[in-house]
N, C-alpha and C. Protein backbone atom coordinates (compact mmCIF):
# COMPACT_ATOMS: atom_id res chain seq x y z
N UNK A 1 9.46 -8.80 0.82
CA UNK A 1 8.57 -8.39 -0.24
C UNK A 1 7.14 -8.53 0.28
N UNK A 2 6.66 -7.24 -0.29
CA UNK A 2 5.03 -7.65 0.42
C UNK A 2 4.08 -8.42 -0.18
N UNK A 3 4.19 -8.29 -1.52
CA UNK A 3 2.75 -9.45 -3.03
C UNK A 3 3.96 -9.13 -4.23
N UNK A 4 3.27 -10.04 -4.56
CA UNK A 4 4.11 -10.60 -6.20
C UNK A 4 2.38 -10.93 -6.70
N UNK A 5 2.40 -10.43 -8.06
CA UNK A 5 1.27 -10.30 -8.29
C UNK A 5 1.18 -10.50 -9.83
N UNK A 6 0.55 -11.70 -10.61
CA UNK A 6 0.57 -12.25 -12.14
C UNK A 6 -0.33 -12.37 -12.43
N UNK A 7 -0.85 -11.63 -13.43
CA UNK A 7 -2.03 -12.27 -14.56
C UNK A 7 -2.52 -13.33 -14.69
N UNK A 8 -4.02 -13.21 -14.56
CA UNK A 8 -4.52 -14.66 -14.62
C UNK A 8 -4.34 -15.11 -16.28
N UNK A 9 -4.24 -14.58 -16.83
CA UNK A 9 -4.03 -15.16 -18.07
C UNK A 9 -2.52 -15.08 -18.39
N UNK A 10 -1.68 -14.99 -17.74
CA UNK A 10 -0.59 -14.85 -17.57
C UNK A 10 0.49 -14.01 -18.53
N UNK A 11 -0.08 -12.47 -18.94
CA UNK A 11 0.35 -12.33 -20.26
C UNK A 11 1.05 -11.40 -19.17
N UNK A 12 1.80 -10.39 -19.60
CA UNK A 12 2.19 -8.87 -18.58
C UNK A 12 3.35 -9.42 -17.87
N UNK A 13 3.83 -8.44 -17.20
CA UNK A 13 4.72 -8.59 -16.26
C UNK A 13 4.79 -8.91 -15.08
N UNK A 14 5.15 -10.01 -14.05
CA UNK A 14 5.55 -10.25 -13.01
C UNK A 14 5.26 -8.92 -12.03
N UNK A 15 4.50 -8.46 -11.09
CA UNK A 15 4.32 -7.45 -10.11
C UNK A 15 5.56 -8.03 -8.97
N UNK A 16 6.60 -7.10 -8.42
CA UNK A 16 6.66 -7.36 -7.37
C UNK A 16 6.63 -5.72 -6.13
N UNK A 17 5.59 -6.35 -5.19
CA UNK A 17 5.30 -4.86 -4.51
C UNK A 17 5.84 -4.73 -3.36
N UNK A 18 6.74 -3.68 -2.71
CA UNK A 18 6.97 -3.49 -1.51
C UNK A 18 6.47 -2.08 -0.94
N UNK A 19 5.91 -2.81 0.25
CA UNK A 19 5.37 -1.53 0.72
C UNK A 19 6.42 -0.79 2.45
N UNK A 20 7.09 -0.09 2.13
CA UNK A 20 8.18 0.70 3.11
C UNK A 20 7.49 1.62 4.27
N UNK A 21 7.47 1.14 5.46
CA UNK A 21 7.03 2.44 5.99
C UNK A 21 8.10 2.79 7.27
N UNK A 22 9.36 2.66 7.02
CA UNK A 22 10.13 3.23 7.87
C UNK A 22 11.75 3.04 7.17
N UNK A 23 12.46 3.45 7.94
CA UNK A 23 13.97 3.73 7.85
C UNK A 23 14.61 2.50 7.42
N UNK A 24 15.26 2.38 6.12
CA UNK A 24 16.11 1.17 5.70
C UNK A 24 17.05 1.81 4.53
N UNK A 25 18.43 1.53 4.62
CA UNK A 25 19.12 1.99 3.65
C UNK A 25 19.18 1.07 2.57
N UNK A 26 18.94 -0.27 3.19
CA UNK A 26 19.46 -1.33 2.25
C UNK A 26 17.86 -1.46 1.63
N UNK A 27 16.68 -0.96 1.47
CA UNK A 27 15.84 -1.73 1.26
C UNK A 27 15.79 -1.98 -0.83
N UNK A 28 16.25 -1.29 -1.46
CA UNK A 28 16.40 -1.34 -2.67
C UNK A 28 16.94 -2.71 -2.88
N UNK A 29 18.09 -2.87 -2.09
CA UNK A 29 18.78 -4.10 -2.29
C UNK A 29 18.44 -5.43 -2.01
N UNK A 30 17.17 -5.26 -0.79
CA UNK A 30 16.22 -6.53 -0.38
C UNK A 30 15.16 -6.58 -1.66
N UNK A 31 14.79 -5.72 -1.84
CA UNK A 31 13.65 -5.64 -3.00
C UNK A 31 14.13 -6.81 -4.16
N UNK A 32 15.32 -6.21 -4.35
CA UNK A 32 15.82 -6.58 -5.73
C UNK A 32 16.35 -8.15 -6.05
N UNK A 33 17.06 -8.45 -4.16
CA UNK A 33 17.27 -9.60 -4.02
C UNK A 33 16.06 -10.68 -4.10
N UNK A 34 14.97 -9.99 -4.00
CA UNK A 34 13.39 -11.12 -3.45
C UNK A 34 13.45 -11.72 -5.19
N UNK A 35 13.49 -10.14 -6.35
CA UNK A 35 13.51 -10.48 -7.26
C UNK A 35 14.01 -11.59 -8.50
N UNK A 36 15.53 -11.60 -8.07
CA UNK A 36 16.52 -12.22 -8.33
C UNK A 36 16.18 -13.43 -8.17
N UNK A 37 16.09 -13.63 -6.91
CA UNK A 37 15.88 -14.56 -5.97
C UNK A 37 14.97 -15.90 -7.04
N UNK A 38 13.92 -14.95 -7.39
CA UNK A 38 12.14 -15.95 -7.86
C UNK A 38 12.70 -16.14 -9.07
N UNK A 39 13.39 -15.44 -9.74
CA UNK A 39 13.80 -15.85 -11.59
C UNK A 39 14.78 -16.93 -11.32
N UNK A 40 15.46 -16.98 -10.07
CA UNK A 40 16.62 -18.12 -10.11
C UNK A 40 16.16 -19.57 -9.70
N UNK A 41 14.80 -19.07 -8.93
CA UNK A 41 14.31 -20.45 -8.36
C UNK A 41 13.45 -20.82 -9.54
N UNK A 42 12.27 -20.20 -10.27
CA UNK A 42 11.41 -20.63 -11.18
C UNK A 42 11.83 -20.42 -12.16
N UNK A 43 12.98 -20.22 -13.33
CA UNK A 43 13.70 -20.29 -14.39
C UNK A 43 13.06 -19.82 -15.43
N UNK A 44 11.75 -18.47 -14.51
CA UNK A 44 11.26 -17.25 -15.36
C UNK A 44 11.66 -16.17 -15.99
N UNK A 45 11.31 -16.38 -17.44
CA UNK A 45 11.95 -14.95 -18.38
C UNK A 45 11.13 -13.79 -18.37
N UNK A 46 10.01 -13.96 -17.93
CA UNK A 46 8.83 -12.93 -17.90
C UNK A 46 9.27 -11.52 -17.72
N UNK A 47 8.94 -10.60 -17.86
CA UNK A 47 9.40 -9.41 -17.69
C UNK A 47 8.60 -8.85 -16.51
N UNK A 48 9.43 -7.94 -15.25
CA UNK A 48 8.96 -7.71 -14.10
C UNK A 48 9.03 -6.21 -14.28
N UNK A 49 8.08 -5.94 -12.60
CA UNK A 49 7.97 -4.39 -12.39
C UNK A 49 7.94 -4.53 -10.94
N UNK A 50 9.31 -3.73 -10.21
CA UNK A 50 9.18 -3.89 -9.46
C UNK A 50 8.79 -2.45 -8.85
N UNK A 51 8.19 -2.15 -7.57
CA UNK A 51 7.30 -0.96 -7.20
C UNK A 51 7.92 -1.17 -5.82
N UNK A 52 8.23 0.37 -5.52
CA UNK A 52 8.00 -0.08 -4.31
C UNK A 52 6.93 1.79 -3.55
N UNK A 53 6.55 1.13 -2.73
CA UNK A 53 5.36 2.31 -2.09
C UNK A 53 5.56 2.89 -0.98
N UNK A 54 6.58 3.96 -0.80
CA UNK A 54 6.59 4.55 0.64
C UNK A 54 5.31 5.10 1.00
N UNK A 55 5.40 4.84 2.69
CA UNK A 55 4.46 5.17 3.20
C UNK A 55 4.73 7.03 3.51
N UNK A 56 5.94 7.59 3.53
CA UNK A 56 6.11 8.43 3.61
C UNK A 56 7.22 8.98 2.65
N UNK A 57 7.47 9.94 1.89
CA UNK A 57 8.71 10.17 1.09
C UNK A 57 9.86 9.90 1.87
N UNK A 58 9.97 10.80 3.03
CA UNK A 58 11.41 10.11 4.05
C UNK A 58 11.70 8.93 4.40
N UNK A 59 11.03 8.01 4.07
CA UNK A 59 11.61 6.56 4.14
C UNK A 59 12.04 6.02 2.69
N UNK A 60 12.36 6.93 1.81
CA UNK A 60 13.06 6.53 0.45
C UNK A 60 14.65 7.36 1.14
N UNK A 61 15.62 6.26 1.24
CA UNK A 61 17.15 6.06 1.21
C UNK A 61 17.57 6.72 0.00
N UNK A 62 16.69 6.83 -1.66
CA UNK A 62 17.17 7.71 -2.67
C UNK A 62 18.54 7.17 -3.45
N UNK A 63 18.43 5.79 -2.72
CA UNK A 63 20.22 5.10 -3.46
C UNK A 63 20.14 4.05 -3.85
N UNK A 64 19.16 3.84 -5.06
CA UNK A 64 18.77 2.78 -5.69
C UNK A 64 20.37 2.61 -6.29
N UNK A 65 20.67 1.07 -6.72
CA UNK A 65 21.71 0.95 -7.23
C UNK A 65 21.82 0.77 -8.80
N UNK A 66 20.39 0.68 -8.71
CA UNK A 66 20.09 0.27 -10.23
C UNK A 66 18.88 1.00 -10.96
N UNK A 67 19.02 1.74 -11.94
CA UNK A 67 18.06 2.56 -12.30
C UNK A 67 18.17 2.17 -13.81
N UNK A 68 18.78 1.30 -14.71
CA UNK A 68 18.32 1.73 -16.06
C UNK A 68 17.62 -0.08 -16.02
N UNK A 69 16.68 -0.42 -16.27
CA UNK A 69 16.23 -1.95 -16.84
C UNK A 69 15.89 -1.96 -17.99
N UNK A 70 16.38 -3.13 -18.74
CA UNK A 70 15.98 -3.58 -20.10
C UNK A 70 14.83 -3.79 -19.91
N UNK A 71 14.07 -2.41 -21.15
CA UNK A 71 12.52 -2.82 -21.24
C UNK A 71 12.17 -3.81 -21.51
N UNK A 72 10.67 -4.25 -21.52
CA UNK A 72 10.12 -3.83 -20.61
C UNK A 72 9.94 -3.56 -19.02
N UNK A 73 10.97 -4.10 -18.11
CA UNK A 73 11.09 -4.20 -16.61
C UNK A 73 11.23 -2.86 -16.73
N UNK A 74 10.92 -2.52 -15.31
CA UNK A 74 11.17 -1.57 -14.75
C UNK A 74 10.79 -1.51 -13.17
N UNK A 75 11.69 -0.27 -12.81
CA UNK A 75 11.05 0.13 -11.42
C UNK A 75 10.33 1.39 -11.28
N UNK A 76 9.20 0.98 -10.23
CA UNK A 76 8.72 2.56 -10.15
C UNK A 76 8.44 2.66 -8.65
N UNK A 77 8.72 3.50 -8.09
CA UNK A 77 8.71 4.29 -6.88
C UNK A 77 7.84 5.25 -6.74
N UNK A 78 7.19 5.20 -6.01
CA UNK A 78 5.61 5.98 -5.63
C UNK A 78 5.36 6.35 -3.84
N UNK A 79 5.33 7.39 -3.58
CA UNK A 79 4.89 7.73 -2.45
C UNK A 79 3.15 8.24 -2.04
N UNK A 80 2.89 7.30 -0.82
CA UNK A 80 1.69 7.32 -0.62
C UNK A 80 0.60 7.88 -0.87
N UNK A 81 1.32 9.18 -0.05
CA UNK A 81 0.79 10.72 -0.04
C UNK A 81 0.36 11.61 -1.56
N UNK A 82 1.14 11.14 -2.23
CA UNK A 82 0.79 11.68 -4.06
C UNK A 82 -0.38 10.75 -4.08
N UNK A 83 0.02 9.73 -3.97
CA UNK A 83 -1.44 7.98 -4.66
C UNK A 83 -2.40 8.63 -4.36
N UNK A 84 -2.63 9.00 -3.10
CA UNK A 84 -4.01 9.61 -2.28
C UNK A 84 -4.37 10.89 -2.59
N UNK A 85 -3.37 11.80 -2.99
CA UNK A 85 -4.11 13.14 -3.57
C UNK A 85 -4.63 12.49 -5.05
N UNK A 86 -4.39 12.09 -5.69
CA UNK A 86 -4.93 11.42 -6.94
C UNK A 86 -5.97 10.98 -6.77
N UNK A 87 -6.26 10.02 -6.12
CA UNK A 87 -7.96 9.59 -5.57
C UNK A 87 -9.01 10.46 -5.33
N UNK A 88 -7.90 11.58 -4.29
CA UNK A 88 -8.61 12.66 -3.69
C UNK A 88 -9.73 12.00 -2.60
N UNK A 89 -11.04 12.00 -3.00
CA UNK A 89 -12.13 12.17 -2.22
C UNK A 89 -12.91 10.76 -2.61
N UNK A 90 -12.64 10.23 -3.89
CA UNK A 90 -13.36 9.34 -4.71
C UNK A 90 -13.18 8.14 -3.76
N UNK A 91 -14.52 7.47 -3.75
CA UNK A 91 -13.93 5.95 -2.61
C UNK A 91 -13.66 5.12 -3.65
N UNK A 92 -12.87 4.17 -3.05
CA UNK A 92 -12.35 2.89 -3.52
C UNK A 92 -11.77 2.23 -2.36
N UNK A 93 -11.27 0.50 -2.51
CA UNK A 93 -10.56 0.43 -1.68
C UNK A 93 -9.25 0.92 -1.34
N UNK A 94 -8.85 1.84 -1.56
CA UNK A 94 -7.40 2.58 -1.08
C UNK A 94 -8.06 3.54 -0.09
N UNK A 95 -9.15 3.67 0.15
CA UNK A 95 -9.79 4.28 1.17
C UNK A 95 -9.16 4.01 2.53
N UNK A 96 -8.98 2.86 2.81
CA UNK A 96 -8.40 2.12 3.67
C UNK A 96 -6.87 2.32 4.22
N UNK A 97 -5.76 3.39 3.04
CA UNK A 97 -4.63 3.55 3.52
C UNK A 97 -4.83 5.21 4.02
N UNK A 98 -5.86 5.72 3.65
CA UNK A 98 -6.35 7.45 4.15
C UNK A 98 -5.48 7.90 5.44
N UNK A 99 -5.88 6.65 6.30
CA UNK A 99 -5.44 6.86 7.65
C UNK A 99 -3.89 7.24 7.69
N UNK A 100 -2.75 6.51 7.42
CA UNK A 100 -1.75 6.63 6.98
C UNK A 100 -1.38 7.98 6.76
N UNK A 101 -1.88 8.79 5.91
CA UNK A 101 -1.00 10.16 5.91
C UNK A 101 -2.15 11.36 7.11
N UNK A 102 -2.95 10.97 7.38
CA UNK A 102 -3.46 12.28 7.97
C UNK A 102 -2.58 12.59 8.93
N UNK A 103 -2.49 14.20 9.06
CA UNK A 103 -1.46 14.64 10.02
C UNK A 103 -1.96 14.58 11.20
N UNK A 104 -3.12 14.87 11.84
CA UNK A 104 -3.48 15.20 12.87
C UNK A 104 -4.88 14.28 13.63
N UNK A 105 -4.32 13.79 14.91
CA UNK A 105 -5.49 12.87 15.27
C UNK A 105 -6.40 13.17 15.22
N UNK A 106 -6.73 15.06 15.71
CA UNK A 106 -8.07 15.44 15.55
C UNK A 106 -9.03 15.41 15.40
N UNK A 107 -8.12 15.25 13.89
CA UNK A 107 -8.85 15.48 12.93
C UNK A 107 -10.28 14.05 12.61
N UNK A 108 -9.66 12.83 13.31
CA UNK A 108 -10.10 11.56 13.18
C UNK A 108 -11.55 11.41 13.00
N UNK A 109 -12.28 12.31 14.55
CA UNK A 109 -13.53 11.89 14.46
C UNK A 109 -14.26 12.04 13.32
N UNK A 110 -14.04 13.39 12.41
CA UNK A 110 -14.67 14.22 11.04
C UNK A 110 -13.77 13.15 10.06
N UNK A 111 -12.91 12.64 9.90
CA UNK A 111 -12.41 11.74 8.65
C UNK A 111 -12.54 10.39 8.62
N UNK A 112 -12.77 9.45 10.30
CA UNK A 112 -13.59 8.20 9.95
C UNK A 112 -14.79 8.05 9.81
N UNK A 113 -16.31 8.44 10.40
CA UNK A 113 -17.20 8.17 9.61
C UNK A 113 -17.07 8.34 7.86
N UNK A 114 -16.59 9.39 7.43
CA UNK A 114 -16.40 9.37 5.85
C UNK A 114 -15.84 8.44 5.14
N UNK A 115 -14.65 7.70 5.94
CA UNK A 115 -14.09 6.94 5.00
C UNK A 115 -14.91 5.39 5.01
N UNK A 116 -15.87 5.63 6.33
CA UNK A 116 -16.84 4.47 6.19
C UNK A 116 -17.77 4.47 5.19
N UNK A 117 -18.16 5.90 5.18
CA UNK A 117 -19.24 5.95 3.85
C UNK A 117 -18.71 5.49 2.68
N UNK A 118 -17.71 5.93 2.76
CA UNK A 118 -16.53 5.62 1.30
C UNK A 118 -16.83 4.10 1.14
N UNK A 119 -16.39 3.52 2.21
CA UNK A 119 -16.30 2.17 1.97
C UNK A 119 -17.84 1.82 1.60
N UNK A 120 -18.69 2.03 2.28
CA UNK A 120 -20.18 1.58 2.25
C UNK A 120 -20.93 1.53 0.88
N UNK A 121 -20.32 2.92 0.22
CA UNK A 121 -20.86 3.30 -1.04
C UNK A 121 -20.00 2.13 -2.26
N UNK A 122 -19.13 1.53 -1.61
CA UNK A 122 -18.95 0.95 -2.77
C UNK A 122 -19.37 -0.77 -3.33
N UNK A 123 -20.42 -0.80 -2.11
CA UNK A 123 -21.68 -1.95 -2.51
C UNK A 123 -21.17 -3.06 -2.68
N UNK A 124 -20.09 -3.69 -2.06
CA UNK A 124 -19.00 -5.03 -1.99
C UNK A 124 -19.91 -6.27 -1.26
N UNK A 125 -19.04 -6.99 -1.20
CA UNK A 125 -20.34 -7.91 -0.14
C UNK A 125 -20.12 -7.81 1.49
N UNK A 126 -20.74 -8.57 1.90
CA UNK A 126 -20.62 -8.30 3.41
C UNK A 126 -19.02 -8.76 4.19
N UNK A 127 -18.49 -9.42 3.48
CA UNK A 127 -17.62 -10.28 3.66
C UNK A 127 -15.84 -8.96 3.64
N UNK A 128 -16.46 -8.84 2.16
CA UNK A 128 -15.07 -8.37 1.46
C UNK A 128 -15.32 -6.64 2.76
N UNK A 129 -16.37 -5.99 2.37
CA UNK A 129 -16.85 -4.37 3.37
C UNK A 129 -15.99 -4.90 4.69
N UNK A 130 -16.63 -6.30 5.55
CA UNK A 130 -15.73 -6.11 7.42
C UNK A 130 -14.50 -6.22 6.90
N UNK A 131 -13.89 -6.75 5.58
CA UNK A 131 -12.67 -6.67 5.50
C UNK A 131 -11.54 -5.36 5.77
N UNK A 132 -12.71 -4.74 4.06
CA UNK A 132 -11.98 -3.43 4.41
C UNK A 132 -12.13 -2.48 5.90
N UNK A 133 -13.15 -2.83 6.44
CA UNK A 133 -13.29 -1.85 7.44
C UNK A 133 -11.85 -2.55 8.36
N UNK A 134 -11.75 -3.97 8.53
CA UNK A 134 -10.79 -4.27 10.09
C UNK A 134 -9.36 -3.59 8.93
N UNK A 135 -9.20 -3.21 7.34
CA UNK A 135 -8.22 -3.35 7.19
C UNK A 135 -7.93 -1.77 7.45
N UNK A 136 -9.27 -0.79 7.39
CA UNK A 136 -9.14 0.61 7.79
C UNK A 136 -8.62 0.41 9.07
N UNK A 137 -9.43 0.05 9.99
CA UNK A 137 -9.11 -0.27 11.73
C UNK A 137 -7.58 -0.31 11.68
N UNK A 138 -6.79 -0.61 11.03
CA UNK A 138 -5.26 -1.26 11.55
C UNK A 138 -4.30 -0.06 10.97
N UNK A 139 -5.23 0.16 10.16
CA UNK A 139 -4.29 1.29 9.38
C UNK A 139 -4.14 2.74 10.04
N UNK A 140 -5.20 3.07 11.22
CA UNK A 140 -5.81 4.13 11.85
C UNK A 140 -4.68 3.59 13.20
N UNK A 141 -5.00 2.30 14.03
CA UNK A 141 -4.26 1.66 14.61
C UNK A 141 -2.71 2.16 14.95
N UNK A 142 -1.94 1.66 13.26
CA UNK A 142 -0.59 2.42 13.08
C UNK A 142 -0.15 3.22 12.78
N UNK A 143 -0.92 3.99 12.49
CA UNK A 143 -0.97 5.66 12.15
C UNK A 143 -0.84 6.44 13.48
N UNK A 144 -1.90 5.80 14.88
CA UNK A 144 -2.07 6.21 15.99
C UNK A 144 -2.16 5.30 17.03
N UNK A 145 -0.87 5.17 17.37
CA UNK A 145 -1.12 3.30 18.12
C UNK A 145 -1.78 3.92 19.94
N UNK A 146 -1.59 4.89 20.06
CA UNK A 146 -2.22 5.23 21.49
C UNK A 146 -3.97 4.79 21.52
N UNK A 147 -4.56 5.10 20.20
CA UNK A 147 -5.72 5.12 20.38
C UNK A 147 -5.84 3.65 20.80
N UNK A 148 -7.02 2.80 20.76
CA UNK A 148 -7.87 1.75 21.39
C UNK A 148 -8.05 1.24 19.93
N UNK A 149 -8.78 0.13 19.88
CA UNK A 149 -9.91 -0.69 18.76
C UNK A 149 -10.97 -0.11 19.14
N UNK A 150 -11.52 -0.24 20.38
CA UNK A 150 -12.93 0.34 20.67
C UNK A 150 -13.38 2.02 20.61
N UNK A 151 -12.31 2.54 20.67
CA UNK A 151 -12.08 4.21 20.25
C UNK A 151 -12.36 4.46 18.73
N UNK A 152 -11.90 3.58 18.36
CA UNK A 152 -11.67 3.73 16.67
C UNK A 152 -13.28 3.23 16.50
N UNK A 153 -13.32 1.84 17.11
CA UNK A 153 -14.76 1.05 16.71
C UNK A 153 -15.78 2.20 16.82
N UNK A 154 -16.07 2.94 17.83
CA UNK A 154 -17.14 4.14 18.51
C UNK A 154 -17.12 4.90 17.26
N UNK A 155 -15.66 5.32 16.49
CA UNK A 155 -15.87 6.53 15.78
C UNK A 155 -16.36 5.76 14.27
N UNK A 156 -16.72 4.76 14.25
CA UNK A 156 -16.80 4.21 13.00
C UNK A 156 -18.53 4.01 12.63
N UNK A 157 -18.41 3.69 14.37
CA UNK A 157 -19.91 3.62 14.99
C UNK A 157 -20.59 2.06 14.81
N UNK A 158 -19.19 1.19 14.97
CA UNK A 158 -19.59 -0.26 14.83
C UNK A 158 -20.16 -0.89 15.97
């Protein structure tokens, strides 16, 4: 499981998030087990949502075993590539998973300065901004593991 994620005021449902970016048949069944797992150890009734986020539609197996949950739980399944046409152009930090679906390295030099602006424009502190940028860096990284840090760093213009 990648975050489990609760309300600071603790009202809502239990988050649990997995994020998939390759080939697993069983992964529904790890998901579900992480789930299981935390209600059996902490003797929580809370109501959960579990998500999980392909990085690409072809890494959904499509053989969930379990699809109806007593509301409020539920599951929802979301692929990357939709999340990001939704954003579209608008920065935020999901700026940072951009890298992830672009098809073409090419294309890189014209789509990382932008997603720096992206990041820049959104006036964070100095701290949280190198964050997102090393968390852009990694994401560009595994998207294109041939390239360098310092290839990427040049096009960022750090």
């Amino acid at each position: 499981m990648d975050g489990f994620f609760r309300r600071t005021d603790g009202n809502g449902a239990d988050i649990f998030l997995e994020v998939q970016g390759y080939d697993d048949t069983e992964i529904y069944w790890r998901l579900f087990q992480e789930i299981f797992t935390h209600y059996a150890q902490t003797g929580s009734r809370k109501p959960f949502a579990a998500i999980i986020l392909f990085i690409d539609e072809k890494y959904d197996p499509d053989n969930c075993p379990i699809t109806d949950f007593k509301p409020p739980n539920r599951l929802i399944r979301l692929y990357l590539p939709d999340c990001l046409k939704v954003i579209g152009d608008k920065a935020g930090p999901l700026t940072v998973l951009k890298p992830l679906v672009l098809s073409e390295k090419e294309k890189l030099p014209e789509a990382v300065p932008k997603w720096k602006n992206e990041i820049d424009s959104l006036r964070l502190s100095e701290s949280t901004e190198k964050l997102l940028i090393e968390l852009l860096e990694n994401a560009i990284l595994s998207r294109f593991p041939k390239l360098t840090l310092e290839e990427i760093q040049k096009m960022i213009q750090l």
